[in-house]
N, C-alpha and C. Protein backbone atom coordinates (compact mmCIF):
# COMPACT_ATOMS: atom_id res chain seq x y z
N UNK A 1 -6.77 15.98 11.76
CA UNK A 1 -6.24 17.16 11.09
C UNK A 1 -5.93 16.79 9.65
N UNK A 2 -6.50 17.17 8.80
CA UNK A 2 -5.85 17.52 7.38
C UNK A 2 -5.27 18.72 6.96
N UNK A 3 -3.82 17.68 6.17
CA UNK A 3 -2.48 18.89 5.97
C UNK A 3 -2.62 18.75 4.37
N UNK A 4 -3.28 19.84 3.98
CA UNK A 4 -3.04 19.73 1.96
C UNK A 4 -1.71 20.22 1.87
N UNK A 5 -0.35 19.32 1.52
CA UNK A 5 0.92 19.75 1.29
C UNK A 5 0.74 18.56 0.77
N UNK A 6 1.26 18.63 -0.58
CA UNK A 6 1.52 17.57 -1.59
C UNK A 6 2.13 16.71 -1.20
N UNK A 7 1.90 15.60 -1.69
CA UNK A 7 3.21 14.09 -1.18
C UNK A 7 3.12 13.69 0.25
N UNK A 8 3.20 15.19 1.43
CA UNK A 8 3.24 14.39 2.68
C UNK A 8 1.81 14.66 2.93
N UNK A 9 1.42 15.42 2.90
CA UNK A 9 -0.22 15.60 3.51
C UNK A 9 -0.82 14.54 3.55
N UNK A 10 -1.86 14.67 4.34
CA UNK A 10 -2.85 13.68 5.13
C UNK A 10 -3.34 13.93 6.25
N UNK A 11 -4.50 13.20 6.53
CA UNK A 11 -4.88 13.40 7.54
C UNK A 11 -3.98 12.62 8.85
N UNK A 12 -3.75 12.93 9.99
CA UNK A 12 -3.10 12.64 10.99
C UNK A 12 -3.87 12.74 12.22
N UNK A 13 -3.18 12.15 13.33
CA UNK A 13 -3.55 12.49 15.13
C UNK A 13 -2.14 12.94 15.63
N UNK A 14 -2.00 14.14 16.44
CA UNK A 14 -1.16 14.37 16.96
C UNK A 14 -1.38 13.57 18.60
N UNK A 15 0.13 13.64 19.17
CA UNK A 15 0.04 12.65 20.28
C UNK A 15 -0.72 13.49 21.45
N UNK A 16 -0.65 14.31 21.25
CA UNK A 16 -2.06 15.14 22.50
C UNK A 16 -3.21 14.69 22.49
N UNK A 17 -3.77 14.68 20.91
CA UNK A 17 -5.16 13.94 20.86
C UNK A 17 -5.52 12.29 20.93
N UNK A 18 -3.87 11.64 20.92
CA UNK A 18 -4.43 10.32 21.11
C UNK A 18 -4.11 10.05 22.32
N UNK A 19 -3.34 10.50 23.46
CA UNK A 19 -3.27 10.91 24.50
C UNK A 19 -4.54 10.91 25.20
N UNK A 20 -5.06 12.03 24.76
CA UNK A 20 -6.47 12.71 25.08
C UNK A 20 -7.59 11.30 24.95
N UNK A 21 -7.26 10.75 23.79
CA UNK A 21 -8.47 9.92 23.40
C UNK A 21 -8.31 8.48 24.21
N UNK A 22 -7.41 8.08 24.32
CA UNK A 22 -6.92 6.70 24.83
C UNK A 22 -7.06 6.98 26.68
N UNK A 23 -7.03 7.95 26.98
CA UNK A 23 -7.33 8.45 28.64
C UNK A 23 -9.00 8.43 28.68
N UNK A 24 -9.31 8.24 27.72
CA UNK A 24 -10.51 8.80 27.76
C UNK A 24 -11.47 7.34 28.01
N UNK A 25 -10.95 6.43 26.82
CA UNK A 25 -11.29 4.99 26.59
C UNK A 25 -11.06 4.58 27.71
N UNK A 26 -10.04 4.81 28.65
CA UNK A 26 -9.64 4.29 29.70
C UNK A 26 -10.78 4.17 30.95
N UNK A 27 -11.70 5.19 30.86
CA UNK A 27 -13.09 5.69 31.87
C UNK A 27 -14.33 5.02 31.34
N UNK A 28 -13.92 4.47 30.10
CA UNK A 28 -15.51 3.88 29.00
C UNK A 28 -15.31 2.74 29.78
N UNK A 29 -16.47 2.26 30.91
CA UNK A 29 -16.94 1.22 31.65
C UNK A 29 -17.75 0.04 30.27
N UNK A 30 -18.18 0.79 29.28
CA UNK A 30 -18.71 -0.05 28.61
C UNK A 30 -18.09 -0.73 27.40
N UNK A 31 -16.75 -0.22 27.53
CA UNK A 31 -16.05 -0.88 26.34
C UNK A 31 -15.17 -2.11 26.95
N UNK A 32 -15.03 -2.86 25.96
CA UNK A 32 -14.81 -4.25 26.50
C UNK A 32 -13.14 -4.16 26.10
N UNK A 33 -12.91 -3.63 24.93
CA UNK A 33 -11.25 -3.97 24.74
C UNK A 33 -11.25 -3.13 23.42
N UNK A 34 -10.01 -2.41 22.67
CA UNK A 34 -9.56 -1.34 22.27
C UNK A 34 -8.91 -1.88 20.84
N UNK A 35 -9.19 -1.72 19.71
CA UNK A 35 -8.54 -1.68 18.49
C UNK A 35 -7.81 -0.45 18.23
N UNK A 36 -6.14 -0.09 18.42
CA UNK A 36 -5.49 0.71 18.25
C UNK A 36 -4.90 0.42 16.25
N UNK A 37 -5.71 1.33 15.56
CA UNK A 37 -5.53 1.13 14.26
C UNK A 37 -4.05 2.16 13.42
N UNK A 38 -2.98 1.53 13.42
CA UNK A 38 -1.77 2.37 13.43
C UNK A 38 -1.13 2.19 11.68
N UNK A 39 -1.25 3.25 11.32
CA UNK A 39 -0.53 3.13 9.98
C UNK A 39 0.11 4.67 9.92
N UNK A 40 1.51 4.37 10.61
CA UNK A 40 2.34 5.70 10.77
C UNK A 40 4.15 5.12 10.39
N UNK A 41 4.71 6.15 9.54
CA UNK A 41 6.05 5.64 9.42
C UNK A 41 6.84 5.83 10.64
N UNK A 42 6.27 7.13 11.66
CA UNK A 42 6.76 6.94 12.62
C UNK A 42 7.06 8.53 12.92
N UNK A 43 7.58 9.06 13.93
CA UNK A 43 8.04 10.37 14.14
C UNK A 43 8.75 10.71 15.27
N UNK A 44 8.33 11.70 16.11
CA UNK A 44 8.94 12.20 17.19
C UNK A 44 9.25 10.94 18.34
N UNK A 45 10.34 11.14 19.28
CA UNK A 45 10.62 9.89 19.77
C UNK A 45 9.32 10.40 21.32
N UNK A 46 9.36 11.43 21.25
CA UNK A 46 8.72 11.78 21.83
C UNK A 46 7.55 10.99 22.61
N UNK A 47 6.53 12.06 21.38
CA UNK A 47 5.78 11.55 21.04
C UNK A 47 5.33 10.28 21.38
N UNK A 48 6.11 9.15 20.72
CA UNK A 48 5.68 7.95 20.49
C UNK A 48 5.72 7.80 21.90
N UNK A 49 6.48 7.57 22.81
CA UNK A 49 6.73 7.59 24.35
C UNK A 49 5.54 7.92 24.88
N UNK A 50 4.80 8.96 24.81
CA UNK A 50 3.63 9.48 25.07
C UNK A 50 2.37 8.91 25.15
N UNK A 51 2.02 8.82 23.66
CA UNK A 51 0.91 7.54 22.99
C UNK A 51 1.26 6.17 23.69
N UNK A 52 2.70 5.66 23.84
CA UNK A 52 3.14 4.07 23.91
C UNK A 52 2.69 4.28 25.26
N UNK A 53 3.02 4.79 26.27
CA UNK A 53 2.79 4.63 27.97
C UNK A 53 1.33 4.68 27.88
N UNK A 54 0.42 5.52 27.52
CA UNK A 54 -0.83 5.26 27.79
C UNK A 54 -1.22 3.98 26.85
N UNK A 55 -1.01 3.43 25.67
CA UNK A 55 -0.87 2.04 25.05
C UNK A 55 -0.66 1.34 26.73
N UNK A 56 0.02 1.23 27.22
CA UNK A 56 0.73 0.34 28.32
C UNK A 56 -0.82 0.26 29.35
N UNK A 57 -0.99 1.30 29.91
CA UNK A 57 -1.78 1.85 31.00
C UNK A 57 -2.60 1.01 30.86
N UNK A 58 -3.49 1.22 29.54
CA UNK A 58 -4.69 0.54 29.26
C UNK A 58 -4.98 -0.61 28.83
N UNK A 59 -3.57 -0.94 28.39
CA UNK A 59 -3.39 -2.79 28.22
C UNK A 59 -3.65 -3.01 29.69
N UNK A 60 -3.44 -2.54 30.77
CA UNK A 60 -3.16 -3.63 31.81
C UNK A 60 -4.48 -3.19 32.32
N UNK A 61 -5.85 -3.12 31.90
CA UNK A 61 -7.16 -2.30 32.36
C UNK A 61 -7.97 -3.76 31.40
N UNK A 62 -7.93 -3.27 30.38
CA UNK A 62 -8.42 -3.96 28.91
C UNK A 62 -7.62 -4.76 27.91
N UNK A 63 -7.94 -5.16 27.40
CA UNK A 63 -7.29 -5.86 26.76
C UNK A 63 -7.31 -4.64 25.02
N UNK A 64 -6.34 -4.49 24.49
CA UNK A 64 -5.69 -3.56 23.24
C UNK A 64 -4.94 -4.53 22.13
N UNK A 65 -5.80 -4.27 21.21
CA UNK A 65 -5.14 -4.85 19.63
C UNK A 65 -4.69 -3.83 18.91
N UNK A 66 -3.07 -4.11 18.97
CA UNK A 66 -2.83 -2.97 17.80
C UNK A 66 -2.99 -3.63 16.19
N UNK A 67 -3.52 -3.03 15.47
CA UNK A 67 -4.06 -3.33 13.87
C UNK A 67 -3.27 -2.33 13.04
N UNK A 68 -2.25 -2.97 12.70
CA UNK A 68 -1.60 -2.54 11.36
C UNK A 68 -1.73 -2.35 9.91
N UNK A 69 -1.86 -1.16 9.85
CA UNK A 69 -2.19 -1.11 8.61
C UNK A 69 -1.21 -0.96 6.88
N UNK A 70 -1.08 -0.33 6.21
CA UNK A 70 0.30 -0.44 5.22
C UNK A 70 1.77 0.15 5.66
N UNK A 71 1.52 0.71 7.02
CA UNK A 71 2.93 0.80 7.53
C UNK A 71 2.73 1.17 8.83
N UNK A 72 3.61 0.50 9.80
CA UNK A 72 4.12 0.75 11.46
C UNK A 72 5.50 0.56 11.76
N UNK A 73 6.08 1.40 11.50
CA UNK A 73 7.47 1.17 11.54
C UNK A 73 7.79 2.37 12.70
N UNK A 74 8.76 2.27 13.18
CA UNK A 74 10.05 2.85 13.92
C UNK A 74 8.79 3.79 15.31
N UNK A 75 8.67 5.03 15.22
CA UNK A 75 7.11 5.68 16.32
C UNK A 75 5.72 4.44 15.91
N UNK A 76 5.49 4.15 14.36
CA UNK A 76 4.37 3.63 14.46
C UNK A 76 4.65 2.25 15.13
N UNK A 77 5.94 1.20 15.46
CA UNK A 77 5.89 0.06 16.26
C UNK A 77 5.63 0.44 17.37
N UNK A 78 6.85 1.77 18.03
CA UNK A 78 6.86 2.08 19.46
C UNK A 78 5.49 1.43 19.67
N UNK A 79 4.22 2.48 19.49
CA UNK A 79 2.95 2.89 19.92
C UNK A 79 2.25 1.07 20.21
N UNK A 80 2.78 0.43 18.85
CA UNK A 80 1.88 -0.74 18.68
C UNK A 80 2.30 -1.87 19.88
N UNK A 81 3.75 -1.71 20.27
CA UNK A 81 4.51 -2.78 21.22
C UNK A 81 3.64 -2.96 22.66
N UNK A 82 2.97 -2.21 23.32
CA UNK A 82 2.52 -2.78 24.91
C UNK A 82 1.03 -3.17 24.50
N UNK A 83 0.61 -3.55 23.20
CA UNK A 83 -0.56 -3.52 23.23
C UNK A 83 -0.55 -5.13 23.57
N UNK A 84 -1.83 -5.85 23.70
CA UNK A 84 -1.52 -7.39 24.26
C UNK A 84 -1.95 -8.22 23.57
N UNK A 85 -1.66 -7.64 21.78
CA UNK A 85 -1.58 -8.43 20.76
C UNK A 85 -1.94 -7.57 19.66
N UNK A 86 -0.89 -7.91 18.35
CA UNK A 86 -0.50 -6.80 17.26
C UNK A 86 -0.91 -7.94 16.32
N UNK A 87 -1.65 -7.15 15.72
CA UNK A 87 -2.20 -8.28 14.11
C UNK A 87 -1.82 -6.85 13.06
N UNK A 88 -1.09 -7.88 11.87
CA UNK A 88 -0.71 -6.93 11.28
C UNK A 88 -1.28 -7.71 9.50
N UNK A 89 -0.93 -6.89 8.50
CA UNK A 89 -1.02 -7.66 7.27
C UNK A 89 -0.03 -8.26 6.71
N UNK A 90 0.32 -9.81 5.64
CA UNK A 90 1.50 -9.99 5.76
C UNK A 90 2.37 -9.37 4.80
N UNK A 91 1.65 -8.06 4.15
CA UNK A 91 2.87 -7.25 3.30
C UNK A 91 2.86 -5.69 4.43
N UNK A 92 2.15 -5.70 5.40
CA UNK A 92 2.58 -4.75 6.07
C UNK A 92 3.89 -4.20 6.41
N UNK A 93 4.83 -2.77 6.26
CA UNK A 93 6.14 -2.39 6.63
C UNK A 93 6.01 -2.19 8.30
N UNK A 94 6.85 -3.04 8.77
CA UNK A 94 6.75 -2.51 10.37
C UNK A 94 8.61 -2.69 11.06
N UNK A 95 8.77 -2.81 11.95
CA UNK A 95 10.22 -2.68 12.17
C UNK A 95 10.38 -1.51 12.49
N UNK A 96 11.79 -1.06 11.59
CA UNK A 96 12.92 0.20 11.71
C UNK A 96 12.93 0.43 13.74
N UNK A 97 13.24 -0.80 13.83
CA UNK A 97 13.25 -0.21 15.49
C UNK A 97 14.70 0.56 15.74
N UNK A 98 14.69 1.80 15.61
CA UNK A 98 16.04 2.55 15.59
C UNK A 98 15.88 4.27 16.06
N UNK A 99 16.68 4.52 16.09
CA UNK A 99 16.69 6.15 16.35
C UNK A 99 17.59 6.85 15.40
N UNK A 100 17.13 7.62 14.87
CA UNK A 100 17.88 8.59 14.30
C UNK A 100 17.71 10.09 14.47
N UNK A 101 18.93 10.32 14.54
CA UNK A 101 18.52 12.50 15.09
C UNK A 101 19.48 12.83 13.74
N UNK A 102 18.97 14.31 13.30
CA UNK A 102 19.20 15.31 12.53
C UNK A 102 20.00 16.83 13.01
N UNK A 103 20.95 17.13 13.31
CA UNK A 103 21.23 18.35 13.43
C UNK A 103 21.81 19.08 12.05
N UNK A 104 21.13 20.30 11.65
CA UNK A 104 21.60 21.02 11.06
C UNK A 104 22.68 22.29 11.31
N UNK A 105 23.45 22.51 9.87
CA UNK A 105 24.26 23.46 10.64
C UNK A 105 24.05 24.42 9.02
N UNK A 106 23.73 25.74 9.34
CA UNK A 106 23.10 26.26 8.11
C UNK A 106 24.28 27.58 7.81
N UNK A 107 25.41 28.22 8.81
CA UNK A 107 26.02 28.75 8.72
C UNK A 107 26.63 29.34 6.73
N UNK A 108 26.88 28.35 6.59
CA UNK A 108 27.51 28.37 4.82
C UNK A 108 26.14 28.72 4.03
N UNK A 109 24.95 28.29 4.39
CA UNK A 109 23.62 28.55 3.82
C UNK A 109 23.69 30.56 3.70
N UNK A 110 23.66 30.38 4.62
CA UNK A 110 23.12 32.61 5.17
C UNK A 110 24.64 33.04 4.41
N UNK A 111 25.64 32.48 4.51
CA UNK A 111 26.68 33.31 4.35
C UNK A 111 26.74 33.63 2.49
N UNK A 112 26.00 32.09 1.54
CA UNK A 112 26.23 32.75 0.04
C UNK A 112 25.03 33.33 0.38
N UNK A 113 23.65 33.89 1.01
CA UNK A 113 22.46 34.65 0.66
C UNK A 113 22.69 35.68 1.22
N UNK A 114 24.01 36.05 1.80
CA UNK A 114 24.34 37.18 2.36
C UNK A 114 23.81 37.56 3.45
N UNK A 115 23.21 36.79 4.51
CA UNK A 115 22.75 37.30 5.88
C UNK A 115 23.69 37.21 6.73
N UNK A 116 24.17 37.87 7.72
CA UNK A 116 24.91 37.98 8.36
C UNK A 116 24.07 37.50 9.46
N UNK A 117 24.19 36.09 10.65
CA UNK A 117 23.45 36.06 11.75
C UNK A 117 24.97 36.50 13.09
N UNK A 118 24.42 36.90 14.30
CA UNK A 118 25.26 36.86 14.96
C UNK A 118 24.11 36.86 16.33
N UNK A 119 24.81 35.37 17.25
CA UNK A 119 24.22 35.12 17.87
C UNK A 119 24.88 35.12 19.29
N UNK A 120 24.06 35.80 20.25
CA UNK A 120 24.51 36.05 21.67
C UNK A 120 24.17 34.92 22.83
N UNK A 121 24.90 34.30 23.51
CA UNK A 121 24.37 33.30 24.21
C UNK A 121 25.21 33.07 26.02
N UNK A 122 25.15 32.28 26.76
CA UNK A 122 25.79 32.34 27.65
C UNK A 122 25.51 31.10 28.47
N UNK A 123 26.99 30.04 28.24
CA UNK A 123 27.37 28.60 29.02
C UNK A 123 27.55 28.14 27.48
N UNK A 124 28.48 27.21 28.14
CA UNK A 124 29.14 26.44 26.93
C UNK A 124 28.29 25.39 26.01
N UNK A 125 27.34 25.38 26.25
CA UNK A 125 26.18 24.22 26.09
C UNK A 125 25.27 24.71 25.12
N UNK A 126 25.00 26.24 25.49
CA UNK A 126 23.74 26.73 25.11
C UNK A 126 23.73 26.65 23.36
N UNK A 127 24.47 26.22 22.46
CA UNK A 127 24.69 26.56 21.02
C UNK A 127 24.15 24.84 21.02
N UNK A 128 24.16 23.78 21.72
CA UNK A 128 23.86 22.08 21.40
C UNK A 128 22.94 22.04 20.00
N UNK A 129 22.03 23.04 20.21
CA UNK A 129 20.47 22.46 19.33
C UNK A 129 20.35 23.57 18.26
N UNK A 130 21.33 24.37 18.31
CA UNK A 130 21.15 25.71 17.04
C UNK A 130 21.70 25.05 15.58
N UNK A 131 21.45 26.17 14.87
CA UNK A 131 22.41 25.72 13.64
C UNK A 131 23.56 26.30 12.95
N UNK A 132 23.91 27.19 14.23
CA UNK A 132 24.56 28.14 13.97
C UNK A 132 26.31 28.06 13.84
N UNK A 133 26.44 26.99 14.48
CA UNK A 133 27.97 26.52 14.51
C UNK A 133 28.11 24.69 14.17
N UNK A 134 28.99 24.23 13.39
CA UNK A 134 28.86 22.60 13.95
C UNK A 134 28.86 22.43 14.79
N UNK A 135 28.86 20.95 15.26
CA UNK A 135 29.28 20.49 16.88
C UNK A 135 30.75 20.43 17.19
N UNK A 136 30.99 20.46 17.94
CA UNK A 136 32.56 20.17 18.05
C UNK A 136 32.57 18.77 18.55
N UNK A 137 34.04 18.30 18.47
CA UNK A 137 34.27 16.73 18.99
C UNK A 137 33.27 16.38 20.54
N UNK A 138 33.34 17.25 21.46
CA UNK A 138 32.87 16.66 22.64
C UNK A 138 31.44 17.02 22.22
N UNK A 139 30.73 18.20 21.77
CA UNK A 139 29.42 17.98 21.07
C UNK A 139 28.95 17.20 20.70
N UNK A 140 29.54 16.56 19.55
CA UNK A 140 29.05 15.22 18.98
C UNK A 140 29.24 13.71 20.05
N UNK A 141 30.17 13.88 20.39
CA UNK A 141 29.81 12.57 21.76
C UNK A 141 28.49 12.91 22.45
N UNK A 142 28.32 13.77 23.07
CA UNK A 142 27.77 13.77 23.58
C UNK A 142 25.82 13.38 23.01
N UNK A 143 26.21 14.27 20.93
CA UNK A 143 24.72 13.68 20.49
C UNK A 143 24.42 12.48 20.00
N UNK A 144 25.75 11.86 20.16
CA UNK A 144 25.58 10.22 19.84
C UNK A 144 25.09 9.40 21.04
N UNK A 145 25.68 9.87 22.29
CA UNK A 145 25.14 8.99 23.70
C UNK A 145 23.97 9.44 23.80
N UNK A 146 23.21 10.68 23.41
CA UNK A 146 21.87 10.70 23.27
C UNK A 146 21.19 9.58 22.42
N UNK A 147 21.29 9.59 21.13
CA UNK A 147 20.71 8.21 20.32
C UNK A 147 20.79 7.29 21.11
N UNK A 148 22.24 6.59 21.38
CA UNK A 148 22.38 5.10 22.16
C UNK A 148 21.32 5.20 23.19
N UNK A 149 20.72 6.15 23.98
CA UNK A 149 19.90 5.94 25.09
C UNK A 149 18.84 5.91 24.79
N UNK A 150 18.66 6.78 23.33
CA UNK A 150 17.17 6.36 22.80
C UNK A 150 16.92 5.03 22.58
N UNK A 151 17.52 4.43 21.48
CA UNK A 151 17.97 3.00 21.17
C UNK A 151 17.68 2.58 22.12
N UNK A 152 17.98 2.74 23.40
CA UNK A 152 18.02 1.29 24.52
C UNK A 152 17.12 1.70 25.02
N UNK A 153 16.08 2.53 25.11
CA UNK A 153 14.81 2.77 25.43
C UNK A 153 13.64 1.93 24.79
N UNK A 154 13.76 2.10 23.52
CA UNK A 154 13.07 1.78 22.53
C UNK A 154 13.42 0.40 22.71
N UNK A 155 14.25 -0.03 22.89
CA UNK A 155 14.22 -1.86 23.13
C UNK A 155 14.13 -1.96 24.00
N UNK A 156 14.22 -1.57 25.06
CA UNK A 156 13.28 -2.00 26.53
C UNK A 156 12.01 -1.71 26.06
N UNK A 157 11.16 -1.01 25.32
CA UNK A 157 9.95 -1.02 25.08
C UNK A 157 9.48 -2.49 24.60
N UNK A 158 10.29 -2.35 23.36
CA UNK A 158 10.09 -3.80 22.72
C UNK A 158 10.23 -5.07 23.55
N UNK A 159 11.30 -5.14 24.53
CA UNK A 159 11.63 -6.30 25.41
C UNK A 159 10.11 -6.51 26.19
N UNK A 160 9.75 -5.42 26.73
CA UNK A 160 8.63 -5.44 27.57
C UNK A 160 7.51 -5.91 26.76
N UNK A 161 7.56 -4.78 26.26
CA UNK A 161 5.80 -4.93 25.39
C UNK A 161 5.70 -6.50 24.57
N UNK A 162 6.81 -7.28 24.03
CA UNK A 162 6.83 -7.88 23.36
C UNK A 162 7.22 -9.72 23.96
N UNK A 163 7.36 -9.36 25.12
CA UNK A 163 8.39 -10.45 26.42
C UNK A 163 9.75 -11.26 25.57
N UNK A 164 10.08 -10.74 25.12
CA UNK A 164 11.35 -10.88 24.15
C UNK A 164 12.94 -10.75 24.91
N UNK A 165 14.10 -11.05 24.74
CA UNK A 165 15.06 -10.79 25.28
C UNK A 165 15.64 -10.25 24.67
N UNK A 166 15.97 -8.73 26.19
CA UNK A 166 16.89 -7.54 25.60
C UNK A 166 18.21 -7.55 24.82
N UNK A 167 19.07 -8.31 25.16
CA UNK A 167 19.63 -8.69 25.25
C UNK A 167 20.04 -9.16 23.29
N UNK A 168 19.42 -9.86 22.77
CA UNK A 168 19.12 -10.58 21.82
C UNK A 168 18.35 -9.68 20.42
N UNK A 169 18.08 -8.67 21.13
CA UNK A 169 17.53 -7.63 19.83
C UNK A 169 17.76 -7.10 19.04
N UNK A 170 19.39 -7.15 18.96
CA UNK A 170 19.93 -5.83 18.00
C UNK A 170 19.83 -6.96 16.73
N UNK A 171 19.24 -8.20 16.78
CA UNK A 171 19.21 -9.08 15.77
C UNK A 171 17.98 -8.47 14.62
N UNK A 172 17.40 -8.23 15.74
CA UNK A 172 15.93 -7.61 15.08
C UNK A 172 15.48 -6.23 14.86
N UNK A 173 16.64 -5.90 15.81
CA UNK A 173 16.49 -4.25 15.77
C UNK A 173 17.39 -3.33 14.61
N UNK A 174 18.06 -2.32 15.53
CA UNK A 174 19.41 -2.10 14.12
C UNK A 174 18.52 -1.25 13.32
N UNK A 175 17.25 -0.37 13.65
CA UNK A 175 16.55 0.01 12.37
C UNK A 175 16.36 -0.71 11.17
N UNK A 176 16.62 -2.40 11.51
CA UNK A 176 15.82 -2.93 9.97
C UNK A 176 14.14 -3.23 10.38
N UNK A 177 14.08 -3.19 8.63
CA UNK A 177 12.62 -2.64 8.30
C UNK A 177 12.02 -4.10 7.81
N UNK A 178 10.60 -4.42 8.66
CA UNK A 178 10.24 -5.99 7.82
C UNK A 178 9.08 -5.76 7.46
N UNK A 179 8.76 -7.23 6.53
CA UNK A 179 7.54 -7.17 6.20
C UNK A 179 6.69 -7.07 7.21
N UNK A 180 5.14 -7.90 7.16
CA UNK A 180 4.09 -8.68 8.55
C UNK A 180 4.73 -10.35 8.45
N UNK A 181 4.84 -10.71 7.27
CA UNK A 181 5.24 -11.67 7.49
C UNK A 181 6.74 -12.56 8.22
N UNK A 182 7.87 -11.34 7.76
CA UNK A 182 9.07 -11.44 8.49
C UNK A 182 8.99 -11.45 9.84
N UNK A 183 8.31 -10.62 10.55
CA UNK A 183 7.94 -9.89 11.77
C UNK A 183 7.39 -10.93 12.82
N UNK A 184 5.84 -11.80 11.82
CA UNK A 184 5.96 -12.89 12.94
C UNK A 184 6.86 -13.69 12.90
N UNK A 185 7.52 -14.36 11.84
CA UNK A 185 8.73 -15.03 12.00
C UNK A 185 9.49 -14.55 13.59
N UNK A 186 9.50 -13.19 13.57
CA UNK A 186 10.91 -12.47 14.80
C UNK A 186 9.85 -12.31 15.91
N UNK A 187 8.57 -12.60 15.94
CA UNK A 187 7.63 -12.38 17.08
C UNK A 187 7.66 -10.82 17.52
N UNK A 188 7.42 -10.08 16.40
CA UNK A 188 7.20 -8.54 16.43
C UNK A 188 5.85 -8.66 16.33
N UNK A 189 5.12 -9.48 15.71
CA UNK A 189 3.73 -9.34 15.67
C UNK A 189 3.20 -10.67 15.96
N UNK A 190 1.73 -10.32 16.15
CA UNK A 190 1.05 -12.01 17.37
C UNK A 190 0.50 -12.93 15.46
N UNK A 191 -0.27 -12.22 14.65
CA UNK A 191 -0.76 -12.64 13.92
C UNK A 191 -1.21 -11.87 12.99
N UNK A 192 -1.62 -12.51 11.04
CA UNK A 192 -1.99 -11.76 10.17
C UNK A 192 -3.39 -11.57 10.06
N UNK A 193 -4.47 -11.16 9.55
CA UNK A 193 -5.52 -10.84 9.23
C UNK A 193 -6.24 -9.39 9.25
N UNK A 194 -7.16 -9.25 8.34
CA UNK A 194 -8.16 -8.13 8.74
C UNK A 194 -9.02 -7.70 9.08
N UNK A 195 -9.60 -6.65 9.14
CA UNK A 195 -10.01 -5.95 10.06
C UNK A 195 -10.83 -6.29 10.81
N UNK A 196 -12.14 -7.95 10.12
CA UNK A 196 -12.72 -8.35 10.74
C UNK A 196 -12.12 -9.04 11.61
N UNK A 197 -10.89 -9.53 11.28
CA UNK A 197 -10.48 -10.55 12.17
C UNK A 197 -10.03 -10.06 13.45
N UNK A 198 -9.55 -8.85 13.28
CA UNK A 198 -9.23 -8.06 14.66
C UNK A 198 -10.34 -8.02 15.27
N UNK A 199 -11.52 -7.64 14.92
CA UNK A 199 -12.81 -7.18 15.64
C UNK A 199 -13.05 -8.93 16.28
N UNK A 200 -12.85 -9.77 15.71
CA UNK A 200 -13.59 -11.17 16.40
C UNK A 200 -11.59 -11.62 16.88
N UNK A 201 -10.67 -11.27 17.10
CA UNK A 201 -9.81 -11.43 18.21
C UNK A 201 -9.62 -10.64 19.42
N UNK A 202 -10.41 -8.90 19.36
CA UNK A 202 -10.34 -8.67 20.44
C UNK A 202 -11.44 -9.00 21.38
N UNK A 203 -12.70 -9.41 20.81
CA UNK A 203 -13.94 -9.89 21.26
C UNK A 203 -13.48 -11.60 21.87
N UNK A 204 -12.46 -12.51 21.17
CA UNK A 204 -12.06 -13.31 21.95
C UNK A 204 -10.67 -12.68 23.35
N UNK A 205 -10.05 -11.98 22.77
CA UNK A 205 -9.33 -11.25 24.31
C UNK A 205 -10.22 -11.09 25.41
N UNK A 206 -11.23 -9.82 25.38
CA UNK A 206 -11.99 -9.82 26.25
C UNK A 206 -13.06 -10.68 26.21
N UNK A 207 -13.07 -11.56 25.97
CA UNK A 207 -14.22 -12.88 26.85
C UNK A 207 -15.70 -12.45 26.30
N UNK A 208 -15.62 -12.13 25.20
CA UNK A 208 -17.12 -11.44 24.77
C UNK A 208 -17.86 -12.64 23.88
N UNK A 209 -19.21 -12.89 23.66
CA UNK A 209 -19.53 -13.97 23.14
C UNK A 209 -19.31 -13.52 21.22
N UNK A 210 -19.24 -14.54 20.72
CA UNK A 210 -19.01 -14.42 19.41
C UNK A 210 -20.34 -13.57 18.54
């Protein structure tokens, strides 16, 4: 998909189509092993969850190189972590293993443009995701123990995908952001090189002659 919107536009894959596409690779009898080429700052936690489990599926089928390109950070690591070896560049941005959520509250917005909203609803809950009121104290607990569970999701990803200890991550985690070269230092990534070099490391993964 190409988005012409200045600054952010670009072309992109939404996680349906790499979903779609990586299920698909999964049935190719004739492919030997998978270059997942990721240069994303990152996005929906979703999402990444989505793309990352089928990442997982097909690691344990084929063998999957994720290939980093000028940035994989925070959704773009998620995706890259179960693959069964991440070559990245050594000024590549990768990291931000973190969660962050956004709620808006736009009330004071409508009120100087003069709109009057008035909104009808029913259970004490139902206002969580609007923008129509702040949160209140037990609101906000409650959207912070959301993050923390993201967080500890996202590092069980990493623990797994990466055989790392859980335990030991918030060293590396914490949403800081590293180079490629910091990264293998922290064993976020297997090794540096390009693109050829990925093509003749996943051809040594899967057992293919040189």
């Amino acid at each position: 998909i190409d988005i012409p919107i200045p600054l952010v536009g670009g072309k992109v894959a939404g996680e349906q189509t790499l979903v779609y596409l990586l299920r698909q690779a999964e049935k190719l009898d004739e492919m030997a092993g998978l270059i997942l080429h990721v240069d994303s700052p990152g996005g929906s936690a979703l999402a990444s969850d989505l793309i990352g489990r089928e990442v997982q599926r097909l690691s344990q089928k084929k063998p999957v190189l994720a290939y980093m390109g000028n940035t994989a950070a925070s959704g773009g690591y998620y995706v890259s972590a179960y693959a069964n070896h991440i070559m990245s560049q050594s000024l590549t941005i990768t990291g931000s293993i973190g969660v962050v959520g956004i709620r808006l509250h736009t009330q004071g917005l409508y009120n100087k443009i003069g709109v009057n909203r008035i909104g009808l609803d029913r259970g004490s809950k139902t206002n969580f995701y609007t923008d129509m009121n702040p949160l209140t104290p037990e609101e906000l607990e409650t959207w912070h123990a959301n993050i923390v569970h993201s967080y500890e999701q996202f590092k069980q990803v990493v623990a797994e995908g990466r055989k790392l200890p859980y335990d030991e991550l918030d060293e590396i985690c914490l949403g800081r952001v590293w180079t490629g070269r910091q990264a293998l230092g922290h064993r976020l990534v297997d090794s540096h090189g390009d693109f050829v070099d990925a093509v003749h490391k996943i051809a040594e993964l899967a057992e293919l002659p040189d």
